[in-house]
PDB file of N, CA and C in Angstrom:
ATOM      1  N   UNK A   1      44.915  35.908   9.754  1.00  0.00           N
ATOM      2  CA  UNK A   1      44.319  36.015   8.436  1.00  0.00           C
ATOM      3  C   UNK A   1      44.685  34.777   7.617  1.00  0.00           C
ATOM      4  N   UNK A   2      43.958  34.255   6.593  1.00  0.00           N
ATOM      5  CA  UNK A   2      44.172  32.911   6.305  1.00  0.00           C
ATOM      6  C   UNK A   2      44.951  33.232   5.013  1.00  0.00           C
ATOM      7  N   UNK A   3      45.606  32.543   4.590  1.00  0.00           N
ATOM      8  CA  UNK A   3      46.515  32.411   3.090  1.00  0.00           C
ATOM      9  C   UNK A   3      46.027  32.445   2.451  1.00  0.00           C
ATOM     10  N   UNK A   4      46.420  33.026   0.756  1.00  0.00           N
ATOM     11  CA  UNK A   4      45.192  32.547  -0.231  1.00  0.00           C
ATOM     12  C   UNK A   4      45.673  31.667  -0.857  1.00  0.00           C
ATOM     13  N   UNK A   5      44.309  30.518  -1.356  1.00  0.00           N
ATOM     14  CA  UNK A   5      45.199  29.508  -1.796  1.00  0.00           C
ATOM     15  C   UNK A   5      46.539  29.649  -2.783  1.00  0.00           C
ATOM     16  N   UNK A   6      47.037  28.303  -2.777  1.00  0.00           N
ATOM     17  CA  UNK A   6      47.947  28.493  -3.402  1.00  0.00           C
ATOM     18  C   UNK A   6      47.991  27.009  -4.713  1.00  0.00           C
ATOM     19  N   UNK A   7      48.174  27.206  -5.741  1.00  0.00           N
ATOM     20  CA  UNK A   7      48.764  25.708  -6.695  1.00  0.00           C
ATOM     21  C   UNK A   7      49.454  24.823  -6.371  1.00  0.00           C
ATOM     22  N   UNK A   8      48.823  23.533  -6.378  1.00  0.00           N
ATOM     23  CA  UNK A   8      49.969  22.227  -5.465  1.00  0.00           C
ATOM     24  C   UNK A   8      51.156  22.154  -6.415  1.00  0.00           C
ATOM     25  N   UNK A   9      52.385  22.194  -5.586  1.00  0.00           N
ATOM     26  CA  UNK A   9      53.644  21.672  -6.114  1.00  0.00           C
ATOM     27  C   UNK A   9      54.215  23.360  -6.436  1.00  0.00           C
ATOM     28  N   UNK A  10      53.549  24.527  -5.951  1.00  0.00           N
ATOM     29  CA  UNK A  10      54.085  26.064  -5.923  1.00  0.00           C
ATOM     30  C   UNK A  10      55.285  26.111  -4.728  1.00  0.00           C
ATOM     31  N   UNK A  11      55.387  25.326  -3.472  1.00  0.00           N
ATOM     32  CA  UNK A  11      55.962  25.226  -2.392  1.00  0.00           C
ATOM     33  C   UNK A  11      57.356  24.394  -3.185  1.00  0.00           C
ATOM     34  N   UNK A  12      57.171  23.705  -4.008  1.00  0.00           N
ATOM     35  CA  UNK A  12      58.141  22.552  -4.644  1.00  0.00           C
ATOM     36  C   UNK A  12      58.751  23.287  -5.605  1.00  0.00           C
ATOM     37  N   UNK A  13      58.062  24.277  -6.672  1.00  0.00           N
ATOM     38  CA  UNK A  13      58.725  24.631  -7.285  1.00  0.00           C
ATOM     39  C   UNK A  13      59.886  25.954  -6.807  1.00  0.00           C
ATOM     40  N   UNK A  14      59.588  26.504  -5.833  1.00  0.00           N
ATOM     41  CA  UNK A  14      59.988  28.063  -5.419  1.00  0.00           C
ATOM     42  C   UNK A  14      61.030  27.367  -4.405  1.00  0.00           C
ATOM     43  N   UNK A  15      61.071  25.962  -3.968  1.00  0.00           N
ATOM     44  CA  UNK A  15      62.484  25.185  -3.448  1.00  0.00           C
ATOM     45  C   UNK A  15      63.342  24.717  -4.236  1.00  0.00           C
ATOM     46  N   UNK A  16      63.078  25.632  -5.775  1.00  0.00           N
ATOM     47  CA  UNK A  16      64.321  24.706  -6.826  1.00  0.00           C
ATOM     48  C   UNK A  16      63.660  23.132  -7.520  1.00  0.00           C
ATOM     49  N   UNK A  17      62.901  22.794  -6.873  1.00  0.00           N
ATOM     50  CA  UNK A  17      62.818  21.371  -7.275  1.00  0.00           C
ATOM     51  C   UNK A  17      62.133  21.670  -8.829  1.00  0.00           C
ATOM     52  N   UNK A  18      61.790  20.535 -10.098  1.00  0.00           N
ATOM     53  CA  UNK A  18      61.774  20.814 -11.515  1.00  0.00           C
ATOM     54  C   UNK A  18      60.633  19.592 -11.524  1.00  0.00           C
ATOM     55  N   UNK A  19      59.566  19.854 -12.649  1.00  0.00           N
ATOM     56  CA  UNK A  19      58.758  18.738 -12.544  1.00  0.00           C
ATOM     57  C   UNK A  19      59.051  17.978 -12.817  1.00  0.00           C
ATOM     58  N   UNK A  20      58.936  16.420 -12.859  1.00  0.00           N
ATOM     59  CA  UNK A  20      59.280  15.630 -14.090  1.00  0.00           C
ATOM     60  C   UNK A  20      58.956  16.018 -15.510  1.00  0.00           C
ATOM     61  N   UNK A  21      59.492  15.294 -16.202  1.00  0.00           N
ATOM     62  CA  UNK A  21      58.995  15.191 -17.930  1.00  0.00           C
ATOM     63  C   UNK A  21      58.148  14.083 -18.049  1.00  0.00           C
ATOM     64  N   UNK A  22      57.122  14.535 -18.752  1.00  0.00           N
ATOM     65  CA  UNK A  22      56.019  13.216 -18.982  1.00  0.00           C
ATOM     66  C   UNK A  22      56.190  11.787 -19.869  1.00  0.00           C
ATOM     67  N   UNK A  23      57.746  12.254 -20.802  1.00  0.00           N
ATOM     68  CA  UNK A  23      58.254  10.951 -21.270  1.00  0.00           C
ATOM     69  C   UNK A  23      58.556   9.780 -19.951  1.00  0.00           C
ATOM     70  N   UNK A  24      59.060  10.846 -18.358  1.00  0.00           N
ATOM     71  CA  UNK A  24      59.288   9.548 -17.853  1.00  0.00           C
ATOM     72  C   UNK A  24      58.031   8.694 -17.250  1.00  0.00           C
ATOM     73  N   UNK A  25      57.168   9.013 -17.503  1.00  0.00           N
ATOM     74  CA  UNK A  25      56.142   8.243 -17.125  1.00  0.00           C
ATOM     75  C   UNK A  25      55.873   6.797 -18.093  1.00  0.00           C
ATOM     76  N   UNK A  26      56.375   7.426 -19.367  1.00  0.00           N
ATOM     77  CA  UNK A  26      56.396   6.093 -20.770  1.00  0.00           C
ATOM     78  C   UNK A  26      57.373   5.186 -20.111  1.00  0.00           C
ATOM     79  N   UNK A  27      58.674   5.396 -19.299  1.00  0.00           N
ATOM     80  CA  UNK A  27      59.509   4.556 -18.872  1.00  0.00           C
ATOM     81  C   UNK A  27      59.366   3.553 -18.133  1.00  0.00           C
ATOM     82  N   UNK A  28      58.835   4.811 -17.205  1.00  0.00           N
ATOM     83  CA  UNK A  28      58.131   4.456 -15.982  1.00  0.00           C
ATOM     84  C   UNK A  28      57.207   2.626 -16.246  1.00  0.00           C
ATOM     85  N   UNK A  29      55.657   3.136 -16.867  1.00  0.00           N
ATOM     86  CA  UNK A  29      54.999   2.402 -17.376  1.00  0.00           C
ATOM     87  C   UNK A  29      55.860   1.052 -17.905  1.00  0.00           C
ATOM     88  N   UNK A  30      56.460   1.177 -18.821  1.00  0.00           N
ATOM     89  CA  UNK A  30      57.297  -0.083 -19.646  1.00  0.00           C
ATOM     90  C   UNK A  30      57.990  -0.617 -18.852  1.00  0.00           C
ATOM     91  N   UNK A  31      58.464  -0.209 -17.616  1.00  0.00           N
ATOM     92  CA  UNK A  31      59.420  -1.290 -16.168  1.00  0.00           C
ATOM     93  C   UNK A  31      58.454  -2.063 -15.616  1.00  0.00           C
ATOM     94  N   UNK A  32      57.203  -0.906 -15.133  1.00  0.00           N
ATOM     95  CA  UNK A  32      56.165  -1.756 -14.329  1.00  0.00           C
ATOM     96  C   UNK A  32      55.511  -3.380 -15.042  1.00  0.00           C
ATOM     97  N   UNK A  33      54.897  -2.598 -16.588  1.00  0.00           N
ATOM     98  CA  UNK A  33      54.302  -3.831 -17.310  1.00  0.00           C
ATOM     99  C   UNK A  33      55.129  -4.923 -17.741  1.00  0.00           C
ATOM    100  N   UNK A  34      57.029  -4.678 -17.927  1.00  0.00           N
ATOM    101  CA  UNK A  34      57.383  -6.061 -17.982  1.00  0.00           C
ATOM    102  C   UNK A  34      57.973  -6.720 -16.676  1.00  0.00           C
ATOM    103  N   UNK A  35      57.715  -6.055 -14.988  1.00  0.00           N
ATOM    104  CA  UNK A  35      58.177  -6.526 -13.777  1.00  0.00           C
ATOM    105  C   UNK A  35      56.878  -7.887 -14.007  1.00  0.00           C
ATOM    106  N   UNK A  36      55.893  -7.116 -14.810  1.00  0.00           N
ATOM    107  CA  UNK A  36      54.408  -7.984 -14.076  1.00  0.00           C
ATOM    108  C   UNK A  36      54.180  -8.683 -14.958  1.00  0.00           C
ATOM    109  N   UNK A  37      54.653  -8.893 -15.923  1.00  0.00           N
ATOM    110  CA  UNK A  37      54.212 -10.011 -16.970  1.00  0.00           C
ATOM    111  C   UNK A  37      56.005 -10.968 -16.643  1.00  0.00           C
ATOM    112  N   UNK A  38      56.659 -10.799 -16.451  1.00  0.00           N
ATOM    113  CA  UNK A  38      57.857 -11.578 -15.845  1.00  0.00           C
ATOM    114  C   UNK A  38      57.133 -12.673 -14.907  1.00  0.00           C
ATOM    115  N   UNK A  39      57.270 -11.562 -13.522  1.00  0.00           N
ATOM    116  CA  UNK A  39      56.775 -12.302 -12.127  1.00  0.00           C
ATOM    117  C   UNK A  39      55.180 -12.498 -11.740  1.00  0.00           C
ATOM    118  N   UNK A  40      54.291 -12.373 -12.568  1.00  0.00           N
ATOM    119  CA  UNK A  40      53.203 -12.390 -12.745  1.00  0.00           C
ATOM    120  C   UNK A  40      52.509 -12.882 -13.716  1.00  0.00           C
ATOM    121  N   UNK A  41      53.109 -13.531 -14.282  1.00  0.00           N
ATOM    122  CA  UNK A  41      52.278 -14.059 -15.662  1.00  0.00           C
ATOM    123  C   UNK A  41      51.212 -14.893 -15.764  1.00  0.00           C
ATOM    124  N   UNK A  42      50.879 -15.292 -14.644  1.00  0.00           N
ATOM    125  CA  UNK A  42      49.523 -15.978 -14.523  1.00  0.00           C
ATOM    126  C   UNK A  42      48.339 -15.089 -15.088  1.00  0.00           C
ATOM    127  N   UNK A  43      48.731 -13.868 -13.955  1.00  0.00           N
ATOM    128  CA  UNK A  43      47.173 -12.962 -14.394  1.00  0.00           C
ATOM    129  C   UNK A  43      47.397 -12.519 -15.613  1.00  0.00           C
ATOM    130  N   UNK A  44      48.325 -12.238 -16.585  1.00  0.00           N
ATOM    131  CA  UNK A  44      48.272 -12.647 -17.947  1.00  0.00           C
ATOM    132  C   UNK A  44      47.370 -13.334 -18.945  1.00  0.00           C
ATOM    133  N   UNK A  45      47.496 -15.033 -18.601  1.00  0.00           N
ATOM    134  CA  UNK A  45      46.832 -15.612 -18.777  1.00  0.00           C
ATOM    135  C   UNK A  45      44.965 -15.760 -18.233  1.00  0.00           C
ATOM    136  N   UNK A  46      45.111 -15.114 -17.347  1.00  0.00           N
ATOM    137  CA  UNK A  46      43.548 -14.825 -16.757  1.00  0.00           C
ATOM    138  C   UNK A  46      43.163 -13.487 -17.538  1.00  0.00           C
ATOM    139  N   UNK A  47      43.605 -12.729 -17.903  1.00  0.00           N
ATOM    140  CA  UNK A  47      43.783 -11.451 -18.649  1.00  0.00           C
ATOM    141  C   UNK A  47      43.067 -12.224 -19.799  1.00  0.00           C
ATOM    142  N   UNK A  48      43.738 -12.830 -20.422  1.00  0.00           N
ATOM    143  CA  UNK A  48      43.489 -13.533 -22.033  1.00  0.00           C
ATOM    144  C   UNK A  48      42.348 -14.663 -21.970  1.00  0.00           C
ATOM    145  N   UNK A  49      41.443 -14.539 -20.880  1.00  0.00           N
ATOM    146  CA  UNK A  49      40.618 -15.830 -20.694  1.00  0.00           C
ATOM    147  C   UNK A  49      39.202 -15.166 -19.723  1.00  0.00           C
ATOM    148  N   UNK A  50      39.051 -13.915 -20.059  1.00  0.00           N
ATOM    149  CA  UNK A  50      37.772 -12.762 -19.564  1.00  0.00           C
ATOM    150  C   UNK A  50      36.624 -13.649 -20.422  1.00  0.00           C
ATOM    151  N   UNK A  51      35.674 -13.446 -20.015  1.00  0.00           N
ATOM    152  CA  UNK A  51      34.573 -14.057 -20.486  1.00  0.00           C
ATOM    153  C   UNK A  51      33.962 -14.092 -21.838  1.00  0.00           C
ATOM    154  N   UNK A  52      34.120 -12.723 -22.321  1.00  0.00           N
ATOM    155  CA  UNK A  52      34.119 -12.118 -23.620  1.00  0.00           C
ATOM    156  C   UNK A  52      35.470 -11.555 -24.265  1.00  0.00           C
ATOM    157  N   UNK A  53      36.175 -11.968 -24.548  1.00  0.00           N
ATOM    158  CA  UNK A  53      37.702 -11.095 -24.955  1.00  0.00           C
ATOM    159  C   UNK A  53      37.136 -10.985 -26.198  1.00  0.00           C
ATOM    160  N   UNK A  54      37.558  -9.548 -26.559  1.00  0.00           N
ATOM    161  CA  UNK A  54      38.010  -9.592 -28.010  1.00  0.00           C
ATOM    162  C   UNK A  54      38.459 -10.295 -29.161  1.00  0.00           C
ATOM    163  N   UNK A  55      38.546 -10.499 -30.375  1.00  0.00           N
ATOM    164  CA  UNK A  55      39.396 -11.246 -31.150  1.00  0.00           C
ATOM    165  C   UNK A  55      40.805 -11.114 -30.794  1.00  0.00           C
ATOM    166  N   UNK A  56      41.579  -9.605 -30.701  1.00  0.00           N
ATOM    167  CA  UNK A  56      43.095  -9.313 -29.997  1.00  0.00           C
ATOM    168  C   UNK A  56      43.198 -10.011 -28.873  1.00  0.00           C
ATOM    169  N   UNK A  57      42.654  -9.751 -27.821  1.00  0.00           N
ATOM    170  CA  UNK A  57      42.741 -10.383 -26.540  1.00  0.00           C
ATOM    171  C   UNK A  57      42.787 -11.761 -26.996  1.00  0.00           C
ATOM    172  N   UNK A  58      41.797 -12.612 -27.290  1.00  0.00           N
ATOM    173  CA  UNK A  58      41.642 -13.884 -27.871  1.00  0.00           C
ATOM    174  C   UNK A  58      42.826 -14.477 -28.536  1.00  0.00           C
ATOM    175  N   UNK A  59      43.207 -14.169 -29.042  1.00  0.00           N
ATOM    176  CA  UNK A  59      44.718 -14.585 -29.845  1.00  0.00           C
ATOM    177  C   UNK A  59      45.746 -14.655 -29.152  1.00  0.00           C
ATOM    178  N   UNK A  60      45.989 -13.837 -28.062  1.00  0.00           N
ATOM    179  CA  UNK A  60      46.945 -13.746 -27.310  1.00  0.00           C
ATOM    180  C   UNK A  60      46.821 -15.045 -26.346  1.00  0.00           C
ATOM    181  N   UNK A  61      46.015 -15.588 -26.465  1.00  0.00           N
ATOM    182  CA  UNK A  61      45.989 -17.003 -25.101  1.00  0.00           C
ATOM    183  C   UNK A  61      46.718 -17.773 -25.396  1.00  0.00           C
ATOM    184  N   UNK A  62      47.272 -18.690 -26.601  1.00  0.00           N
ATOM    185  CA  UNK A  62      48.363 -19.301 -26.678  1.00  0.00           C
ATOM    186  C   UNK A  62      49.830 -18.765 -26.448  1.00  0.00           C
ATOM    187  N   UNK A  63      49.716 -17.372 -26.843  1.00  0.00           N
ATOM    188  CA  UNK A  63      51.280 -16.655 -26.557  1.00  0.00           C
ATOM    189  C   UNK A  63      51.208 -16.656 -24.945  1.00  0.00           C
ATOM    190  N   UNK A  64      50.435 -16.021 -24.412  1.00  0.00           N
ATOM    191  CA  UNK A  64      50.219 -16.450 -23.064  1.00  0.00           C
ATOM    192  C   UNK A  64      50.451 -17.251 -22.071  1.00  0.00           C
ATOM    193  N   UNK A  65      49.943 -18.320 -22.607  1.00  0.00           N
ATOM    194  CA  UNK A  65      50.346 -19.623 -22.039  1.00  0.00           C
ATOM    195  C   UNK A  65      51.928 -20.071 -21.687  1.00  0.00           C
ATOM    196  N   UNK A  66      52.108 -20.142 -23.498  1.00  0.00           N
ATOM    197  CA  UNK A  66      53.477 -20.364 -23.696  1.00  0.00           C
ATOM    198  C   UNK A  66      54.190 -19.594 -22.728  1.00  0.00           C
ATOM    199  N   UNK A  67      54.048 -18.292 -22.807  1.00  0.00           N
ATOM    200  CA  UNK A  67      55.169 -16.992 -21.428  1.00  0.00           C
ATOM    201  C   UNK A  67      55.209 -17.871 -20.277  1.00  0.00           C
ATOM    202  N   UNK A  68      53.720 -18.109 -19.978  1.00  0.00           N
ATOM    203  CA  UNK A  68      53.589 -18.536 -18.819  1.00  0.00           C
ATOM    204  C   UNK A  68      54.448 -19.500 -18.197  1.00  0.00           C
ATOM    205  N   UNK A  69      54.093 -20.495 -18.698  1.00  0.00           N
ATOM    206  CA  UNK A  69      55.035 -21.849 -18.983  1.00  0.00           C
ATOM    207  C   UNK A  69      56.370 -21.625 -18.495  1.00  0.00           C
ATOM    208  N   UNK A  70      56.863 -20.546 -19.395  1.00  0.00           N
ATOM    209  CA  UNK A  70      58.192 -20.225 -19.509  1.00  0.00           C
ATOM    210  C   UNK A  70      58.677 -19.562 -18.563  1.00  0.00           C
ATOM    211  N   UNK A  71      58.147 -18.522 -18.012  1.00  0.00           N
ATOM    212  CA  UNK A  71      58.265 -18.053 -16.935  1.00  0.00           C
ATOM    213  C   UNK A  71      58.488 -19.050 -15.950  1.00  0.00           C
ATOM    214  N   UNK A  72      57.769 -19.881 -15.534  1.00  0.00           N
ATOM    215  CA  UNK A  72      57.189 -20.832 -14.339  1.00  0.00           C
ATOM    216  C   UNK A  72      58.855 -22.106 -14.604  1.00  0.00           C
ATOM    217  N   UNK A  73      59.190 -22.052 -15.869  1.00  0.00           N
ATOM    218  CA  UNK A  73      60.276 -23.187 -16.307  1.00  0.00           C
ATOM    219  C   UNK A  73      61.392 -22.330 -15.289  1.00  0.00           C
ATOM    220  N   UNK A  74      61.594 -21.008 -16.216  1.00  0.00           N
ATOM    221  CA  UNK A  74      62.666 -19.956 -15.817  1.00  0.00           C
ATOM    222  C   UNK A  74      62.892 -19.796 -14.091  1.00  0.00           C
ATOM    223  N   UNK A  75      61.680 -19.680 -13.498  1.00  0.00           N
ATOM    224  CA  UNK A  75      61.560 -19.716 -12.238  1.00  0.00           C
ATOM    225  C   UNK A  75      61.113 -18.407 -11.455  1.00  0.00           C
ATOM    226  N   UNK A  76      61.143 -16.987 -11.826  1.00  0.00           N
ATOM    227  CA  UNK A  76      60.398 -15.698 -11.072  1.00  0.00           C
ATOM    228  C   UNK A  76      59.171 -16.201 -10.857  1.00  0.00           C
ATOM    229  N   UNK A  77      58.367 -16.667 -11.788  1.00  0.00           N
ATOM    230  CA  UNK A  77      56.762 -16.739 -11.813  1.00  0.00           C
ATOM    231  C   UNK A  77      56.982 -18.276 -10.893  1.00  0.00           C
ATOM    232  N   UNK A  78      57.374 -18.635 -10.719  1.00  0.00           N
ATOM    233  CA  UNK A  78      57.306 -19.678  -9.382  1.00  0.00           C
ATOM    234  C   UNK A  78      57.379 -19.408  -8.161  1.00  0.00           C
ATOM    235  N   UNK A  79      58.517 -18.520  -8.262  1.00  0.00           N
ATOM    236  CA  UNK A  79      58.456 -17.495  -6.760  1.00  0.00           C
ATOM    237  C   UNK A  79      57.435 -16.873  -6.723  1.00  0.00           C
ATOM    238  N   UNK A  80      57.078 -15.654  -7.476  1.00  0.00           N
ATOM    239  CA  UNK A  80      55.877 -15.008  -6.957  1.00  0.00           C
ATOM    240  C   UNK A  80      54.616 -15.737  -6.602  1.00  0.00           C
ATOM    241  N   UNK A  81      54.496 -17.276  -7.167  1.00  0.00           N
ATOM    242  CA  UNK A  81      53.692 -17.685  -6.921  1.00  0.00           C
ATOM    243  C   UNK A  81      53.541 -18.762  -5.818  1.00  0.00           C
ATOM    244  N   UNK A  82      54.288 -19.223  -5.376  1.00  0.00           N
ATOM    245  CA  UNK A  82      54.621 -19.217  -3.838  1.00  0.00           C
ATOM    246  C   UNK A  82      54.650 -18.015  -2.974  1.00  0.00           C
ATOM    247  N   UNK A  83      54.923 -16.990  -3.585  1.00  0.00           N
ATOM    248  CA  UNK A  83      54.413 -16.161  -2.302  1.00  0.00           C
ATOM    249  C   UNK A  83      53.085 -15.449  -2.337  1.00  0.00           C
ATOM    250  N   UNK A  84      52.497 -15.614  -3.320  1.00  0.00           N
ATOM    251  CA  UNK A  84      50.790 -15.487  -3.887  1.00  0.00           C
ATOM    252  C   UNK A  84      50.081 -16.329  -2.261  1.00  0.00           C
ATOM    253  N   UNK A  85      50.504 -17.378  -2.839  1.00  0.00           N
ATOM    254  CA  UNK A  85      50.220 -18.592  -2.314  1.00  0.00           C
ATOM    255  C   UNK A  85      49.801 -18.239  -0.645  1.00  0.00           C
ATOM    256  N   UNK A  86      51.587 -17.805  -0.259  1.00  0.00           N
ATOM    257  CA  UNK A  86      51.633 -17.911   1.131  1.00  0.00           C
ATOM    258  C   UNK A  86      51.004 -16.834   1.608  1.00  0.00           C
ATOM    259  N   UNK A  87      50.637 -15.724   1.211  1.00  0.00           N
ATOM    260  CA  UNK A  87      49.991 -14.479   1.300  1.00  0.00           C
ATOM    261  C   UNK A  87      48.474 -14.716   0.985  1.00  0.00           C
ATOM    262  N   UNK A  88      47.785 -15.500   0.646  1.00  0.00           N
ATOM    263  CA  UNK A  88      46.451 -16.262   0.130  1.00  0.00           C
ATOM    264  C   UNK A  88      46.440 -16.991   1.746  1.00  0.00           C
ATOM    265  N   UNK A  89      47.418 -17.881   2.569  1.00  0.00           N
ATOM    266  CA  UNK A  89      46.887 -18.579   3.454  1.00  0.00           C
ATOM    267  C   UNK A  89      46.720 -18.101   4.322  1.00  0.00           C
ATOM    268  N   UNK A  90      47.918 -16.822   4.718  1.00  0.00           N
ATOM    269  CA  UNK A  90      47.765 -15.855   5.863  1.00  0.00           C
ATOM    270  C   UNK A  90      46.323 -15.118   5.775  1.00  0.00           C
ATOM    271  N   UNK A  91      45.804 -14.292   4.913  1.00  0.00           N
ATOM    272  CA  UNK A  91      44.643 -13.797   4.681  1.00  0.00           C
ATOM    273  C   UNK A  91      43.544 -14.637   5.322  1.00  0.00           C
ATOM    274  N   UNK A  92      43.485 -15.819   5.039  1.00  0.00           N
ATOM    275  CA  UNK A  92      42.319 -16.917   5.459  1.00  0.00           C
ATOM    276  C   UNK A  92      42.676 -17.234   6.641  1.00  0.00           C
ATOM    277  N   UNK A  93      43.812 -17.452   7.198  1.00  0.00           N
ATOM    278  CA  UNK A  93      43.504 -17.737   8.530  1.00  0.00           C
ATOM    279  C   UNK A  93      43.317 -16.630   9.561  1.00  0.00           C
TER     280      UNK A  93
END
């Protein structure tokens, strides 16, 4: 005889386990977006340079830059972008 369904995460909860709290997702979020504007700040700058940006978006291209720069001085955004790079040549060949 087949089961009746059941609610995903009913198996998780009836093992003790507790959901998260949805604040940690705000955390969550705020690690990811400054890992990627750190070691990623190029697409930043491609971010701030869409065909049509906004006036907000638009304004942000000199702050942009500047990160960029800075980043690339600092050195993460040099690494990632050497390995952009080397991950770009493998693909093509």
């Amino acid at each position: 005889m087949l089961e009746p369904c059941r609610k995903v995460g009913t198996d998780d909860l009836e093992a003790g386990m507790l959901p998260s709290r949805a604040s940690s997702f705000a955390t969550i979020a705020v690690i990811a977006v400054a890992l990627l504007a750190i070691f990623d700040a190029r697409s930043l700058v491609e971010w701030t340079r869409q065909p049509q940006p906004g006036p907000g978006i638009a304004a942000l291209d000199r702050p942009a830059v500047a990160w960029h720069d800075w980043m690339v001085w600092l050195g993460p955004a040099a690494g990632f972008e050497k390995l952009r790079q080397a991950v770009q040549r493998r693909l093509v060949e």
